[in-house]
C-alpha atoms as a PDB file:
ATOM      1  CA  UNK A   1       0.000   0.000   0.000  1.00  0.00           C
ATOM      2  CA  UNK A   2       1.583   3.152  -0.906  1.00  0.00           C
ATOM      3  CA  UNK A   3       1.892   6.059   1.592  1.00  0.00           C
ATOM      4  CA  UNK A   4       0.716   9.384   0.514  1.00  0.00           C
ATOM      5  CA  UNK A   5       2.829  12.312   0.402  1.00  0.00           C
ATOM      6  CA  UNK A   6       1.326  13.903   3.703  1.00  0.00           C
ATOM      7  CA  UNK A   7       1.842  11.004   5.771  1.00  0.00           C
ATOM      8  CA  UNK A   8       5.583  10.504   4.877  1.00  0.00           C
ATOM      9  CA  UNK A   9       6.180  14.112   5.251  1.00  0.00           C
ATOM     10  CA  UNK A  10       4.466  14.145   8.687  1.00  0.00           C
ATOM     11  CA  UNK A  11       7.195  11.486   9.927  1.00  0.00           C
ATOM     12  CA  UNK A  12      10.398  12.853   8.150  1.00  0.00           C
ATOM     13  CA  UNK A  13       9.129  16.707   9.795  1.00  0.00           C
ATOM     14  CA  UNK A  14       8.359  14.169  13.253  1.00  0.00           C
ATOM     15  CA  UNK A  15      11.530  12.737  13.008  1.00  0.00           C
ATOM     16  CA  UNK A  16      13.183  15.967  12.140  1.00  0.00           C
ATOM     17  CA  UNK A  17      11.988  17.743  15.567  1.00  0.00           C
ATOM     18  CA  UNK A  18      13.100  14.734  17.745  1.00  0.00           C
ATOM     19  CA  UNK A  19      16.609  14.930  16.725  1.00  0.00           C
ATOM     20  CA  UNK A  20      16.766  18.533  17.267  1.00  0.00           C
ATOM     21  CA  UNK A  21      15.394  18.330  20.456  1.00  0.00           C
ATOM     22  CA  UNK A  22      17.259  15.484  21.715  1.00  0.00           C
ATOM     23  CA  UNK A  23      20.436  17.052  20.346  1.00  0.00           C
ATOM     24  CA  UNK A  24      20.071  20.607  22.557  1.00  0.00           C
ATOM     25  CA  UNK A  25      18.798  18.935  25.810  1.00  0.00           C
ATOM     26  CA  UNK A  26      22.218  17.137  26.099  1.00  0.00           C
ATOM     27  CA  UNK A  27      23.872  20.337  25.199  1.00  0.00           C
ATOM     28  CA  UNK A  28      23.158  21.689  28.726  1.00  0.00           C
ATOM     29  CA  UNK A  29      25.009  21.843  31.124  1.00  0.00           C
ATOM     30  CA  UNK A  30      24.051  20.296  34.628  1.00  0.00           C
ATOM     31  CA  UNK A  31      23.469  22.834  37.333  1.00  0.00           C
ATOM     32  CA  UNK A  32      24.180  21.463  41.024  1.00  0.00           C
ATOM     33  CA  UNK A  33      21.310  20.660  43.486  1.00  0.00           C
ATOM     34  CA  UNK A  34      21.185  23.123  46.424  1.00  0.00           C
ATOM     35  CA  UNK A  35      22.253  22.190  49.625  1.00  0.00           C
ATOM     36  CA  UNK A  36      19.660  21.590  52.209  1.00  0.00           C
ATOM     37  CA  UNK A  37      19.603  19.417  55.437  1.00  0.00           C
ATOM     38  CA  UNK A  38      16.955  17.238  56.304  1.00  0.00           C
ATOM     39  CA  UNK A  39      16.258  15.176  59.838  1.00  0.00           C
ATOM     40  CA  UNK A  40      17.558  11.988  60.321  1.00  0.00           C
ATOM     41  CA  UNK A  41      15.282   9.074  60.648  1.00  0.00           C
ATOM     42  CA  UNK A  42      15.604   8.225  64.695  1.00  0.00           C
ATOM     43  CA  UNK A  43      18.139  10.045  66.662  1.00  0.00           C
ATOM     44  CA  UNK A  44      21.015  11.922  65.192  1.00  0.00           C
ATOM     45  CA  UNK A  45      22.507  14.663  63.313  1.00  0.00           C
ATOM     46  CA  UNK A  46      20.634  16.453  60.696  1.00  0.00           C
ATOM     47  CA  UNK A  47      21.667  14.586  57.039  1.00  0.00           C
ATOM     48  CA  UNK A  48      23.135  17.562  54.774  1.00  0.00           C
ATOM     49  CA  UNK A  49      23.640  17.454  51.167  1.00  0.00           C
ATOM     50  CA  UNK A  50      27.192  18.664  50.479  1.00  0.00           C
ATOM     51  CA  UNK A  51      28.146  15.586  53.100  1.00  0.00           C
ATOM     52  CA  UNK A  52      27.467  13.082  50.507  1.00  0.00           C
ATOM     53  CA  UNK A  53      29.132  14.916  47.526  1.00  0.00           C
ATOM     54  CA  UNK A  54      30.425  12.690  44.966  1.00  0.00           C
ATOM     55  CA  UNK A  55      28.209   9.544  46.457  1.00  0.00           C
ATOM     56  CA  UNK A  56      24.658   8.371  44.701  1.00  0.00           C
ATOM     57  CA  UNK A  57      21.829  10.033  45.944  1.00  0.00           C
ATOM     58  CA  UNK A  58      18.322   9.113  45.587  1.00  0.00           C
ATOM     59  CA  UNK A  59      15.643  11.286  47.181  1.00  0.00           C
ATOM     60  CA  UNK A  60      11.699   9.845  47.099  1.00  0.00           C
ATOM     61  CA  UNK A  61       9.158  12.680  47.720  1.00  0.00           C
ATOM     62  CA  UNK A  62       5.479  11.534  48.187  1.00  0.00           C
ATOM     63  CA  UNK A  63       2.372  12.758  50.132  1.00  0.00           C
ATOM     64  CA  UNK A  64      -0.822  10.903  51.550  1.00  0.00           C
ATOM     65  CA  UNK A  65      -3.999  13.001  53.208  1.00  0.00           C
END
């Protein structure tokens, strides 16, 4: 079945945008996360960001009512 004109030009134009996109979202540079402290689970000092410079940090925000 032969595709018509529009539709071919609709994915080459689709196509098109991606790549552009993709390629000026990398070009940014990464900006630091701010420091903040937060209360340590139990007793014990307050947890601070710039302590765990340089390690992995994953950070799970969520809310119930």
């Amino acid at each position: 079945m032969p595709k018509s004109p529009r539709t071919v030009l609709g994915l080459v134009a689709a196509l098109t945008l991606s790549a552009v996109l993709a390629a000026s979202v990398g070009a940014q540079a990464p900006k630091p996360a701010p420091d903040f402290d937060l209360p340590a689970l139990g007793s014990g000092p307050n947890v601070r960001l710039s302590t765990l410079k340089g390690t992995p940090v994953v950070l799970l925000f969520w809310a119930a009512h």
